[in-house]
Protein backbone atom coordinates (compact mmCIF):
# COMPACT_ATOMS: atom_id res chain seq x y z
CA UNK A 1 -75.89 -9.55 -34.03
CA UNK A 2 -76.98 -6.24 -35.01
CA UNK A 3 -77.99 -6.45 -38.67
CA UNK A 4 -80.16 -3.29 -39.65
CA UNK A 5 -80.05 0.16 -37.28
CA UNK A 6 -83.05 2.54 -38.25
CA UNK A 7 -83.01 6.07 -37.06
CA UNK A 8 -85.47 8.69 -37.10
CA UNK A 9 -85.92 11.58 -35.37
CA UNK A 10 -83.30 11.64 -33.27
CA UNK A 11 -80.99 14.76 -32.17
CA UNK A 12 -80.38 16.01 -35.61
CA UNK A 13 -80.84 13.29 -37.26
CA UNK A 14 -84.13 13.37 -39.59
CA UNK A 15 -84.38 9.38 -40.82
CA UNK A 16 -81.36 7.53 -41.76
CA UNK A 17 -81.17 3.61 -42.32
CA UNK A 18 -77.68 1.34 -41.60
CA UNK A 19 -77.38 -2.19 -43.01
CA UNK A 20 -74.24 -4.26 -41.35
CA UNK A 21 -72.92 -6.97 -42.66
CA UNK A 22 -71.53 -10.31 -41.19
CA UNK A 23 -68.17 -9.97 -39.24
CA UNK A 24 -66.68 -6.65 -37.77
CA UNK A 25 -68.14 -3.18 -38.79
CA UNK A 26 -65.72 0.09 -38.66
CA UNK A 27 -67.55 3.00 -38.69
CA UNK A 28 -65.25 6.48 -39.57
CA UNK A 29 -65.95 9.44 -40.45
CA UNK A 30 -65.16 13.14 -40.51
CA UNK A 31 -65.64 15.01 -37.16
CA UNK A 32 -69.71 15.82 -37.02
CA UNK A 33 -70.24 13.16 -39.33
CA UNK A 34 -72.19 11.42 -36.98
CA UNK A 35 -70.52 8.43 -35.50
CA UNK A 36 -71.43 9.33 -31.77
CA UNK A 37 -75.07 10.17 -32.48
CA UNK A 38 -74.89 6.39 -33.93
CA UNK A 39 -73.55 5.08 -30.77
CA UNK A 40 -75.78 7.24 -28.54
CA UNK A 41 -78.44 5.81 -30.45
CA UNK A 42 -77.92 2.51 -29.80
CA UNK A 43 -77.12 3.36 -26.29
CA UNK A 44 -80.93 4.89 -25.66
CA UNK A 45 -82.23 1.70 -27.75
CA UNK A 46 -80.95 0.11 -25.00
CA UNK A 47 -82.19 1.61 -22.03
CA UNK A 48 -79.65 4.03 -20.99
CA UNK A 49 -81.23 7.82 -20.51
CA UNK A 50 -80.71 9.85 -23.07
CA UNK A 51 -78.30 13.08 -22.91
CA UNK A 52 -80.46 16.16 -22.38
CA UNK A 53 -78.50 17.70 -25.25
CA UNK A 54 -80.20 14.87 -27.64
C-alpha cells in the first residue's frame, strides 16, 4: 500500500510531499492542478519511460 509519495523535481513540479491514508484515496482537482503529473509520477517510479514532454 502506498502510504507517502515524495516528489521533487519533476516536470513542473519543484518538491511536493502526499501522505495517504488507509482505505481508498480520490484525488480531484481543477484542470492543471496536477493529478496526471501525480500519476505519471508514479508511473516512472515504476519503470515505465518517462514522456519526453516531462
Amino acid at each position: 500500500m502506498l502510504r507517502h509519495l515524495s516528489i521533487k523535481d519533476f516536470a513542473v513540479v519543484r518538491a511536493t510531499e502526499l501522505e495517504f491514508g488507509p482505505g481508498m484515496t480520490v484525488v480531484s482537482g481543477e484542470t492543471g492542478a496536477g493529478k496526471s503529473l501525480m500519476v505519471d509520477a508514479l508511473g516512472f517510479l515504476s519503470g515505465l519511460r518517462a514522456d519526453s514532454g516531462v
